[in-house]
N, C-alpha and C. Protein backbone atom coordinates (compact mmCIF):
# COMPACT_ATOMS: atom_id res chain seq x y z
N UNK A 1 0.83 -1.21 0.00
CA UNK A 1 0.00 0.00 0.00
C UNK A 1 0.87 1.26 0.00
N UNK A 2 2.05 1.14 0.98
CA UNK A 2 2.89 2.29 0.60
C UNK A 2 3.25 2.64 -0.69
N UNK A 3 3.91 2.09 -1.61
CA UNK A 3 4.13 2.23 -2.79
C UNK A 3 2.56 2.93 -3.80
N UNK A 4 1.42 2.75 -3.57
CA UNK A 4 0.23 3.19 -3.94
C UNK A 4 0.02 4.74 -3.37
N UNK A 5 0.38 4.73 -2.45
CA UNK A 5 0.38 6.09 -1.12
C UNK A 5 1.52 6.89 -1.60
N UNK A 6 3.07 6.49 -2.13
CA UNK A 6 3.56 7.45 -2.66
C UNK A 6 3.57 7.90 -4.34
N UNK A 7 2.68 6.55 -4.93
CA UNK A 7 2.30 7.12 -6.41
C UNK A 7 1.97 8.56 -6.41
N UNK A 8 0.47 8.27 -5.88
CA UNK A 8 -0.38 9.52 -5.40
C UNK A 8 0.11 10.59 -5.00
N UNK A 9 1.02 10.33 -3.92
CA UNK A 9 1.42 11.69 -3.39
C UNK A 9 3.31 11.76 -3.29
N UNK A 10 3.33 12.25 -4.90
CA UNK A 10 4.87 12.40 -4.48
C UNK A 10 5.59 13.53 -3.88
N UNK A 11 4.80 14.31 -3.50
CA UNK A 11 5.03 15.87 -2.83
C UNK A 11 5.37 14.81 -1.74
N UNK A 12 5.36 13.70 -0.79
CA UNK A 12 5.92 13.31 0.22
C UNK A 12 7.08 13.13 0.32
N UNK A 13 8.17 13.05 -1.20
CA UNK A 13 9.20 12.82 -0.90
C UNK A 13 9.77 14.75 -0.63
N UNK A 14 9.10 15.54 -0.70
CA UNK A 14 10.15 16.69 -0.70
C UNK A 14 10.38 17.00 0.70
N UNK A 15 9.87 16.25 1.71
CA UNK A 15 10.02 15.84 3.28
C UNK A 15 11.50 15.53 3.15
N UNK A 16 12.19 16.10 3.73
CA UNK A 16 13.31 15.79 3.89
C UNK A 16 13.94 15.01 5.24
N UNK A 17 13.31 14.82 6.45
CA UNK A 17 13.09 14.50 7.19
C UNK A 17 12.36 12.94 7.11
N UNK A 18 13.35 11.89 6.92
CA UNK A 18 12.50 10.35 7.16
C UNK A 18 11.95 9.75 7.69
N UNK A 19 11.90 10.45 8.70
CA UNK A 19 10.99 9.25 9.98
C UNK A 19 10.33 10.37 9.89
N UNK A 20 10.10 12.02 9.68
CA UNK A 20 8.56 12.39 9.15
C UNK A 20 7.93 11.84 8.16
N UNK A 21 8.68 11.89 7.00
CA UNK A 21 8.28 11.29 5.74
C UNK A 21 7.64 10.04 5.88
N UNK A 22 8.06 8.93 6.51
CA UNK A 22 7.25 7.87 7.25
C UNK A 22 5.97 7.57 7.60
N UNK A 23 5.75 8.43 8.86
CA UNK A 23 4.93 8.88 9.34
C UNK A 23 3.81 9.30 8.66
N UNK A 24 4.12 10.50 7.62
CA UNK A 24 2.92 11.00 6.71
C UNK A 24 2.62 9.63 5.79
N UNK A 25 3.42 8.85 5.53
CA UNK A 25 2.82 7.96 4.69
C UNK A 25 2.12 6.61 5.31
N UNK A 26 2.95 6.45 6.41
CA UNK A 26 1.94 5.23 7.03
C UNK A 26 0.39 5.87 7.74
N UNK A 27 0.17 7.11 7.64
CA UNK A 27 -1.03 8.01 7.97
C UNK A 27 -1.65 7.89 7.34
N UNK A 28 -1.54 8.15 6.10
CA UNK A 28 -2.15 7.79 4.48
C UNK A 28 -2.40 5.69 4.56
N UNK A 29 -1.47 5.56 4.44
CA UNK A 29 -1.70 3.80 4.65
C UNK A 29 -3.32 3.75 5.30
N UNK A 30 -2.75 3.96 6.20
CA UNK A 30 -4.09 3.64 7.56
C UNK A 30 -5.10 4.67 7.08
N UNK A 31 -5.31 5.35 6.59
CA UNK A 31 -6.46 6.02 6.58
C UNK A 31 -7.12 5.50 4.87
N UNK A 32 -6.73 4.75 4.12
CA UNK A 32 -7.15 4.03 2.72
C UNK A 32 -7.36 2.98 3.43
N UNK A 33 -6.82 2.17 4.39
CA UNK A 33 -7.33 1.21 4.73
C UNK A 33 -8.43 1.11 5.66
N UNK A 34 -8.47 2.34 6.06
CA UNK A 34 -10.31 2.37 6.87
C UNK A 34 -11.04 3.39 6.14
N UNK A 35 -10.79 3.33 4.68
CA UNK A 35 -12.30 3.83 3.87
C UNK A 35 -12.79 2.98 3.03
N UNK A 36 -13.71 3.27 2.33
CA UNK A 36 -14.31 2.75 1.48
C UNK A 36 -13.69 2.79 0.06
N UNK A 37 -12.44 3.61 0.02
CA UNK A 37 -12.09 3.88 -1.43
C UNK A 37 -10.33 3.64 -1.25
N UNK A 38 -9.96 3.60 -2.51
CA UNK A 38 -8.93 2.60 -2.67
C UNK A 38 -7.85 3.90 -3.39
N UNK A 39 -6.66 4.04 -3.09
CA UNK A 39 -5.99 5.31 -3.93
C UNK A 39 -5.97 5.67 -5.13
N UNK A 40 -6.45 4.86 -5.92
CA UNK A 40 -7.21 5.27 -7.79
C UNK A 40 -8.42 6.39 -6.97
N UNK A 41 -8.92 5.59 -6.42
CA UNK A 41 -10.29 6.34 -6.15
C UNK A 41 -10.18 8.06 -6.32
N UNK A 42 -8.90 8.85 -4.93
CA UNK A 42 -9.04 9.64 -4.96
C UNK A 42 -8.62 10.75 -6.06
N UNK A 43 -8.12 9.82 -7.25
CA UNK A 43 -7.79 10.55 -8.98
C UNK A 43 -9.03 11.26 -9.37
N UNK A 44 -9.85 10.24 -9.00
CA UNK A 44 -11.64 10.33 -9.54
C UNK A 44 -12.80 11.36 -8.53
N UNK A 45 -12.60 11.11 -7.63
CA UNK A 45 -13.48 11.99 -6.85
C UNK A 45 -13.73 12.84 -6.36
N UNK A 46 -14.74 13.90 -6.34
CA UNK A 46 -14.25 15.20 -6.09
C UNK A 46 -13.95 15.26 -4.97
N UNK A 47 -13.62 16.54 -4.85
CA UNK A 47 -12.66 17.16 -3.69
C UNK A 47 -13.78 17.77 -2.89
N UNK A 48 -15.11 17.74 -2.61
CA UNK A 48 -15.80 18.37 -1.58
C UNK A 48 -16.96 17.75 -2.35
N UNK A 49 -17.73 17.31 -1.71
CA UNK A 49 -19.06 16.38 -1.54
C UNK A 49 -19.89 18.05 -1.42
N UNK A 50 -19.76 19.14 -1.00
CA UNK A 50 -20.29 20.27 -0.52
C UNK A 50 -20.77 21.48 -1.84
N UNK A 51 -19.85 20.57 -3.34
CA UNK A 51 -20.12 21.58 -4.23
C UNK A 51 -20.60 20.65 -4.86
N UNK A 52 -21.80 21.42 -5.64
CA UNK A 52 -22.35 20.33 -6.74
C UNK A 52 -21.78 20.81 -7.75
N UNK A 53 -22.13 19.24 -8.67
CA UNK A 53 -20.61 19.23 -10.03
C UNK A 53 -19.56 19.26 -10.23
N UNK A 54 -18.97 19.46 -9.07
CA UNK A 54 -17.44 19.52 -8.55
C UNK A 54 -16.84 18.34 -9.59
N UNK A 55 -15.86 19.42 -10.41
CA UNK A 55 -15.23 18.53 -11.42
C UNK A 55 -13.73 18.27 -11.23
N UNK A 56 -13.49 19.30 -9.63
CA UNK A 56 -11.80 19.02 -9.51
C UNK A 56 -11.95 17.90 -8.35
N UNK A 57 -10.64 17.11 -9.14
CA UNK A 57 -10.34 16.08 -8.04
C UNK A 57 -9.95 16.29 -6.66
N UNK A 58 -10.35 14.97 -5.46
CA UNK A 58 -9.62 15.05 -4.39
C UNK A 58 -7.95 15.25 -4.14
N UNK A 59 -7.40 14.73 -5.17
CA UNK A 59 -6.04 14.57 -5.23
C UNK A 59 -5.53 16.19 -6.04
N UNK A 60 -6.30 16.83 -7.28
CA UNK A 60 -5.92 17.77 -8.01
C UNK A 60 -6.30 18.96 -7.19
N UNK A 61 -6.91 19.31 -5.59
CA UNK A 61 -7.03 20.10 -4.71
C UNK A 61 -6.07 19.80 -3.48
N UNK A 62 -5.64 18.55 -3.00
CA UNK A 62 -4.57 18.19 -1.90
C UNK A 62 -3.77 18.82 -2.91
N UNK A 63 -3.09 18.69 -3.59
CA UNK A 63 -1.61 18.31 -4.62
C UNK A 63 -1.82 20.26 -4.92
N UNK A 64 -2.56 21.19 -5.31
CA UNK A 64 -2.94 22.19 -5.09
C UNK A 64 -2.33 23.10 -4.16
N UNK A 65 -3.10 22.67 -2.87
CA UNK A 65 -2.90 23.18 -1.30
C UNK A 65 -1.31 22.91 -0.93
N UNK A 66 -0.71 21.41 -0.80
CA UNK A 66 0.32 21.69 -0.73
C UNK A 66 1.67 22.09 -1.78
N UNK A 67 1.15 22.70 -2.95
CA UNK A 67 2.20 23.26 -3.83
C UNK A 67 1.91 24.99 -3.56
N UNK A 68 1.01 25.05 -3.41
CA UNK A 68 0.37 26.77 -2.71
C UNK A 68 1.06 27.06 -1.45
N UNK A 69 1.30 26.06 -0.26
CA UNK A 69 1.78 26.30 0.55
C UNK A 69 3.11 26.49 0.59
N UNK A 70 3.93 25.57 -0.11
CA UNK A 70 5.32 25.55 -0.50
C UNK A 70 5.93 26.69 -1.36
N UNK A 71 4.84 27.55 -2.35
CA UNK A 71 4.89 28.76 -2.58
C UNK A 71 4.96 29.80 -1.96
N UNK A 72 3.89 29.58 -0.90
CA UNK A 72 4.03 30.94 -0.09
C UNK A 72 4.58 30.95 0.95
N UNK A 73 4.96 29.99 1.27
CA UNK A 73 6.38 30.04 2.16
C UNK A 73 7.94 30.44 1.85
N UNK A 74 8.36 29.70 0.27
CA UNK A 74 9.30 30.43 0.10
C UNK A 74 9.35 31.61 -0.38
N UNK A 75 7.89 31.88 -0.64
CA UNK A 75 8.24 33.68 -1.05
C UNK A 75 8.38 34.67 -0.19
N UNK A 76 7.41 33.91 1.16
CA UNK A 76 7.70 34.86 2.96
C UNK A 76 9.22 34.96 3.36
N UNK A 77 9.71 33.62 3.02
CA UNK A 77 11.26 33.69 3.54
C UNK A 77 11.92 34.72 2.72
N UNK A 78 12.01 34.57 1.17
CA UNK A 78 12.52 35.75 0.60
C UNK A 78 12.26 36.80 0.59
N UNK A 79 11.23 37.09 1.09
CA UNK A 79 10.66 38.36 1.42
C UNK A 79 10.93 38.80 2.81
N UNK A 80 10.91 38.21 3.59
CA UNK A 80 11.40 38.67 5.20
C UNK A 80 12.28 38.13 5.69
N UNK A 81 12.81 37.13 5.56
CA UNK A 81 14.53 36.76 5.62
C UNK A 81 14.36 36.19 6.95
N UNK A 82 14.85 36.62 8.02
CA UNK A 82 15.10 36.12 9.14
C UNK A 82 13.96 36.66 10.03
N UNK A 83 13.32 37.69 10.32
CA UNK A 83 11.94 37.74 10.58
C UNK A 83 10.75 37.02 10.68
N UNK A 84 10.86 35.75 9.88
CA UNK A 84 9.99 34.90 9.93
C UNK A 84 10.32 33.55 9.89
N UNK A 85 9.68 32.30 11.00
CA UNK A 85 11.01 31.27 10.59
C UNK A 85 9.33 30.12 9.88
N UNK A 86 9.55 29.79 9.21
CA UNK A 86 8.91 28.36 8.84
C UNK A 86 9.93 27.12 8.64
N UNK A 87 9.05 26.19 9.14
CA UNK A 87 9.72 24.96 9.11
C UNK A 87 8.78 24.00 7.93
N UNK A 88 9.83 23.98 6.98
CA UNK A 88 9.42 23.47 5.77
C UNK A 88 8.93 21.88 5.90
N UNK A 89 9.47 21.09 6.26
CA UNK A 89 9.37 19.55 6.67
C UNK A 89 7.77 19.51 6.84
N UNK A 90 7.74 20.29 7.95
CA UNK A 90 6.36 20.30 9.05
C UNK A 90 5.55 20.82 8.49
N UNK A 91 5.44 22.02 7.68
CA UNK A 91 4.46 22.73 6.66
C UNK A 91 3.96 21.77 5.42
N UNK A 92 5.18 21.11 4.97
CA UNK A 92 4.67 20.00 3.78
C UNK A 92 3.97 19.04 4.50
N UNK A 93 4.19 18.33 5.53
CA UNK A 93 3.92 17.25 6.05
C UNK A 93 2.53 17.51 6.31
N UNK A 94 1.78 18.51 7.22
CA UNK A 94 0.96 19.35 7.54
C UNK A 94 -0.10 19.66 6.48
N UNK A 95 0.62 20.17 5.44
CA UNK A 95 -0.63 20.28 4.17
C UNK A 95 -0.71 19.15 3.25
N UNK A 96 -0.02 17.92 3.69
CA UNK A 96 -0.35 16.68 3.18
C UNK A 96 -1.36 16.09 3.91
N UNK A 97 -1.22 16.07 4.83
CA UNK A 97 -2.43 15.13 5.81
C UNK A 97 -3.51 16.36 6.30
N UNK A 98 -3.72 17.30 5.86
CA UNK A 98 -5.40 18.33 6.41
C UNK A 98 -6.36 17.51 5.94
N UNK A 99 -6.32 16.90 5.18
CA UNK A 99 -7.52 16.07 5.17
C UNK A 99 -7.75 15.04 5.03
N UNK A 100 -6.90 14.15 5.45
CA UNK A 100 -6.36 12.56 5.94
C UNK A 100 -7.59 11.93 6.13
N UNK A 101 -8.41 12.74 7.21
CA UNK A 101 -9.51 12.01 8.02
C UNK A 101 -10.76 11.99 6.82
N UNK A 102 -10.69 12.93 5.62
CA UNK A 102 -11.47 13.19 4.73
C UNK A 102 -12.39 11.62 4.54
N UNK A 103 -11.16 10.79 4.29
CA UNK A 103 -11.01 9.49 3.61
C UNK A 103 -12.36 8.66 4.53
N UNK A 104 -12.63 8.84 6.22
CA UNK A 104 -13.01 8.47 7.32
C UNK A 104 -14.86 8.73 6.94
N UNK A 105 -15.01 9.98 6.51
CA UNK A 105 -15.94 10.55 5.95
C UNK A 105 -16.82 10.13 5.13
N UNK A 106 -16.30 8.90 4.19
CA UNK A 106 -16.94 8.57 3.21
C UNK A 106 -17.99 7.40 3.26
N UNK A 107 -18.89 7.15 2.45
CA UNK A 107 -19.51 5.65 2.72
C UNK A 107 -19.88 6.02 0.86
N UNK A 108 -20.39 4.62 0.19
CA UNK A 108 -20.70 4.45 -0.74
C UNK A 108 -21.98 3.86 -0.53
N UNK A 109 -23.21 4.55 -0.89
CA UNK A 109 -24.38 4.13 -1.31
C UNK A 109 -24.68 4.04 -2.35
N UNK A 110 -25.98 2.53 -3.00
CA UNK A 110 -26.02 2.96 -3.88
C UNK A 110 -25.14 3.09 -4.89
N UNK A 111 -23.63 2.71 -4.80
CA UNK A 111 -22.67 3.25 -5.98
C UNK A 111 -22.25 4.30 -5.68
N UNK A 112 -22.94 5.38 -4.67
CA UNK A 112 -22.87 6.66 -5.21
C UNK A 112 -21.85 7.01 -3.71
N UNK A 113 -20.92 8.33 -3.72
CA UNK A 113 -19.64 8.33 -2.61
C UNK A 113 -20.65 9.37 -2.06
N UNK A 114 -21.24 9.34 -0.74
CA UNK A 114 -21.35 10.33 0.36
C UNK A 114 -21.09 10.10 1.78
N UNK A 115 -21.63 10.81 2.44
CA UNK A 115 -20.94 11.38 4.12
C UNK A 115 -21.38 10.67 4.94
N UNK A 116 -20.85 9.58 5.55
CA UNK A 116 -21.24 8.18 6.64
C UNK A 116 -21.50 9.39 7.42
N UNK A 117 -22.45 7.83 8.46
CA UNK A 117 -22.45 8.71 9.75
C UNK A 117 -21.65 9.57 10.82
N UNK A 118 -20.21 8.39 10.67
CA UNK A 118 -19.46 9.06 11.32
C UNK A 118 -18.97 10.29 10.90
N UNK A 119 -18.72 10.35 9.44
CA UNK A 119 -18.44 11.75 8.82
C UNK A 119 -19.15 12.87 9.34
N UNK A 120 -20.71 12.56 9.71
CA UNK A 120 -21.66 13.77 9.89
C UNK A 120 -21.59 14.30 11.58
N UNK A 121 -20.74 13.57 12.38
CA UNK A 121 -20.28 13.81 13.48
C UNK A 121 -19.05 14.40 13.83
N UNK A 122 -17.95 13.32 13.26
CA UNK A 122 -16.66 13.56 13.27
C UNK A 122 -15.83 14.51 11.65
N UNK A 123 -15.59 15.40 11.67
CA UNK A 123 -15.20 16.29 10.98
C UNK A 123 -13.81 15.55 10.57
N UNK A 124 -13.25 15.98 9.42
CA UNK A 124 -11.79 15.16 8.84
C UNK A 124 -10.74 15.81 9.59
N UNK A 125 -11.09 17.30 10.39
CA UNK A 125 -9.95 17.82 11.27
C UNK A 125 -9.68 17.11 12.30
N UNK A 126 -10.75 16.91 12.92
CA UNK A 126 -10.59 15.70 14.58
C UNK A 126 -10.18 14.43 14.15
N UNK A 127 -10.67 13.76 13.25
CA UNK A 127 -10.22 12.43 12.74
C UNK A 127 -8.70 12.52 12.25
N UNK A 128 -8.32 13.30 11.58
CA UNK A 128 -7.39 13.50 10.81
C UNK A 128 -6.17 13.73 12.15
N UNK A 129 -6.57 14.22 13.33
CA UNK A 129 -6.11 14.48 14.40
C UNK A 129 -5.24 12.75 14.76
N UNK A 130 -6.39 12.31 14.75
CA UNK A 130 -6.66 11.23 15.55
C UNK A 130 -5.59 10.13 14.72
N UNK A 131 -5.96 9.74 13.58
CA UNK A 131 -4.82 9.01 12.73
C UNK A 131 -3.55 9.63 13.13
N UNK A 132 -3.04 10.90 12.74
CA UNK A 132 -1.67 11.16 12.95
C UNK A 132 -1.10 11.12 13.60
N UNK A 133 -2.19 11.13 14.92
CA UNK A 133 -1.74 10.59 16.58
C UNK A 133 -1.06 9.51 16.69
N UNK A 134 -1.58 8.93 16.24
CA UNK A 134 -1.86 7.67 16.25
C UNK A 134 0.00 6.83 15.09
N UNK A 135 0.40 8.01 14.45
CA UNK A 135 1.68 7.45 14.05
C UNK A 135 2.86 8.33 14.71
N UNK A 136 2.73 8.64 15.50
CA UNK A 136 3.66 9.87 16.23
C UNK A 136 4.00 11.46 15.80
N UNK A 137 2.78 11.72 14.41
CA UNK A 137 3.86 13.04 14.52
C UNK A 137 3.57 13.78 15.20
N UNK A 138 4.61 15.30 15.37
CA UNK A 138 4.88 15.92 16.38
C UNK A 138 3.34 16.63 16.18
N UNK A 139 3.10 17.30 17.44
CA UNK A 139 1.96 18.39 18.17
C UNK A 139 1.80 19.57 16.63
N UNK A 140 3.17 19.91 16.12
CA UNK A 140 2.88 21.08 14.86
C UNK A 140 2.30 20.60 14.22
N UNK A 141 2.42 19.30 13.96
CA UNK A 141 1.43 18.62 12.65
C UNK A 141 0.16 18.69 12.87
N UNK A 142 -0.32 18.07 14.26
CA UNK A 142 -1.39 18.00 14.58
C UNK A 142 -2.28 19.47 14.25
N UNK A 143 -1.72 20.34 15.00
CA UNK A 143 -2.01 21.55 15.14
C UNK A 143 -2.44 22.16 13.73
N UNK A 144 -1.75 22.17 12.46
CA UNK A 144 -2.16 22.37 11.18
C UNK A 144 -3.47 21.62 10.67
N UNK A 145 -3.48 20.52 10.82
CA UNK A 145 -4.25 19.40 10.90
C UNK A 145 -5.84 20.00 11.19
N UNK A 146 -5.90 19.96 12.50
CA UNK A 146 -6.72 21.04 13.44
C UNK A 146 -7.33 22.17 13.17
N UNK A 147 -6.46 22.93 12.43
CA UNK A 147 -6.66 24.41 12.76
C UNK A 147 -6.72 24.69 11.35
N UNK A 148 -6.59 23.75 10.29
CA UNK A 148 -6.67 24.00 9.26
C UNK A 148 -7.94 24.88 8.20
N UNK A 149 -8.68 24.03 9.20
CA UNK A 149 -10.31 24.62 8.43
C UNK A 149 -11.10 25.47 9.41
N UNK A 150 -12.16 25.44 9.41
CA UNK A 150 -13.09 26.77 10.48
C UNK A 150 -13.11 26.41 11.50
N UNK A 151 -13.06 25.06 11.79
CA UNK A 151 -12.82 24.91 13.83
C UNK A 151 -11.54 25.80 14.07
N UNK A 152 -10.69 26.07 13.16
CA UNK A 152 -9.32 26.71 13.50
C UNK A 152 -9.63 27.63 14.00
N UNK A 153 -11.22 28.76 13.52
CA UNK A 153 -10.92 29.95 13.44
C UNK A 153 -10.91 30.51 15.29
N UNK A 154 -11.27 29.97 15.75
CA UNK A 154 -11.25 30.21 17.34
C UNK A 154 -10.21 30.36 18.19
N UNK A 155 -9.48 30.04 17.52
CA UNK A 155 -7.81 30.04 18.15
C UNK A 155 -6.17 30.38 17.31
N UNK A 156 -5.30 30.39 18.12
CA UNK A 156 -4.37 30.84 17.29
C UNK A 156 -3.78 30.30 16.39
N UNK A 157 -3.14 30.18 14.91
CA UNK A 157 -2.76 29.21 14.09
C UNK A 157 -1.37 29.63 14.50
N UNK A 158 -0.65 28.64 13.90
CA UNK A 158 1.36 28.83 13.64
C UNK A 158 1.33 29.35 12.39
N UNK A 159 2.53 29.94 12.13
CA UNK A 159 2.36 30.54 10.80
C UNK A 159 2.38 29.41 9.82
N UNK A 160 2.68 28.08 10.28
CA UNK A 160 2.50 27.43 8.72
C UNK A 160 0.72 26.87 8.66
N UNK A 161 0.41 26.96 10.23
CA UNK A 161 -1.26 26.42 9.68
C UNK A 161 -1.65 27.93 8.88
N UNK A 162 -1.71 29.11 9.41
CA UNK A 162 -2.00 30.07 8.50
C UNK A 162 -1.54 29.79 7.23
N UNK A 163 -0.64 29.78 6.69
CA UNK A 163 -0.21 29.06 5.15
C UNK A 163 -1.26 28.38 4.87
N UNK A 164 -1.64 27.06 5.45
CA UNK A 164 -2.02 25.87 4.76
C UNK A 164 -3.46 26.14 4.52
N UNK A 165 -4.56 27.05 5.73
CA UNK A 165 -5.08 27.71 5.76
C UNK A 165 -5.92 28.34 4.60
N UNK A 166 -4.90 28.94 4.05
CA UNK A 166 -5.46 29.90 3.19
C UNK A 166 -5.03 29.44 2.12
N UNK A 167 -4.17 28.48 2.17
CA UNK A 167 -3.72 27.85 0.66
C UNK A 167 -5.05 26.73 0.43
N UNK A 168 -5.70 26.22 1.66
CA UNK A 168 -6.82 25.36 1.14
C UNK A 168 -8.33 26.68 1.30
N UNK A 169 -8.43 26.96 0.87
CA UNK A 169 -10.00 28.17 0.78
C UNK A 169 -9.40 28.81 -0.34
N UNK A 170 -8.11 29.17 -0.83
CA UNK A 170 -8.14 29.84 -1.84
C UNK A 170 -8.40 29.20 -2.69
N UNK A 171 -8.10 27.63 -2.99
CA UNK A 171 -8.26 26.64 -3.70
C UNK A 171 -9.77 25.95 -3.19
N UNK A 172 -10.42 26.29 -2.98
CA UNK A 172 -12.08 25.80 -1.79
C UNK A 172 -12.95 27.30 -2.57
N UNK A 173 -13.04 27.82 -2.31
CA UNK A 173 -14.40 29.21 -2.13
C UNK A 173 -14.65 29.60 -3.47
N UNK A 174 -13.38 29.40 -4.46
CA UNK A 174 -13.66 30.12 -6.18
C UNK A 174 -14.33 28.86 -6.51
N UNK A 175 -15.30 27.80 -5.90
CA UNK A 175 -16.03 26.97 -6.43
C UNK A 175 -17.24 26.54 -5.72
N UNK A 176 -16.87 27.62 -5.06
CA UNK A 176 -18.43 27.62 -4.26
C UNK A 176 -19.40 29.07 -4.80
N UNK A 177 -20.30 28.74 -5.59
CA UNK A 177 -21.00 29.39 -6.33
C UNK A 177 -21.81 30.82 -5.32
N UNK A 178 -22.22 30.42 -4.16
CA UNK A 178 -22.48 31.38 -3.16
C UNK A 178 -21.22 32.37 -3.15
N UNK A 179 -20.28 31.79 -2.86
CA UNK A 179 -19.11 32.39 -2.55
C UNK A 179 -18.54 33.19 -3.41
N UNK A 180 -18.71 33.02 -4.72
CA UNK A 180 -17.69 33.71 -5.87
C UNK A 180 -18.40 34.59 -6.61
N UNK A 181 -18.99 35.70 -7.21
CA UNK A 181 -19.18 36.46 -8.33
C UNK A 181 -18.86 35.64 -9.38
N UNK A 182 -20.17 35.62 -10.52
CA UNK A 182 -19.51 35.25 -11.45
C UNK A 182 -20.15 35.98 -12.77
């Protein structure tokens, strides 16, 4: 399954850090192995059950978020130099797994992919919590993880959950038809 887990996501190797790199992938492991869908799957399916017609993939919005984040991080560093510190490892690692627990979310009725029960309780931030726990990574991960989406907004982010943050809604809201002018 690993080898399937880093098809999908080769932004895991720019982890430079191996026993993070690990970690994010045996997270991924375990979280395909308690859904309903298999890593082809997430080529195919959209990326939010929340927009209708949603024609971008789960994988072509992760793969998105963390190349957005990796952008605007090195442009903060070149732009403020020592003023600002991000930790790159933890920021990639971080906007790889925000929506880990997504996977937790799913049930197939019918043929058709929507939101189990547990999904309609447990949010992919707390779940997503909960898997990564569950392989040791550190508290920053978690914390991105967490704070990534609107439960975040109540509390303080690190500057890389702010990154990841806004790198997933900027890539989220221009497809939410309420949301956008068109």
């Amino acid at each position: 399954m690993s080898d399937k887990i880093k098809k999908i996501w080769p932004e895991i190797d720019w982890i430079k850090n191996e026993e993070l790199k690990q970690k994010v992938t045996d997270s991924w492991v375990h979280a395909i192995e308690n859904s309903v869908l298999e890593p082809e799957d997430l080529e195919k399916i959209p990326f939010s059950l929340l927009i209708q017609n949603c024609n971008i993939t789960f994988m072509n919005h992760k793969r998105t978020v963390v190349q957005l984040s990796v952008d605007m991080a090195k442009r903060m560093q070149e732009n403020f130099g020592n003023e600002i510190k991000i930790d790159m490892d933890l920021l990639i690692a971080g906007a790889i797994l925000i929506d880990v627990g997504k996977l937790l979310e799913y049930e197939m009725v019918d043929g058709k992919l929507s939101t189990s029960s547990f999904g309609k309780y447990v949010r992919h931030p707390f779940s997503g919590i909960g898997i990564a726990q569950q392989f040791g990574l550190p508290p920053e991960v978690l914390h991105m993880i967490g704070t990534h989406s609107k439960e975040g907004d109540i509390g303080k982010r690190s500057v890389e959950s702010q990154i990841i943050h806004h790198a997933d809604f900027v890539s989220f809201e221009p497809f939410q038809e309420a949301k956008t002018i068109t």
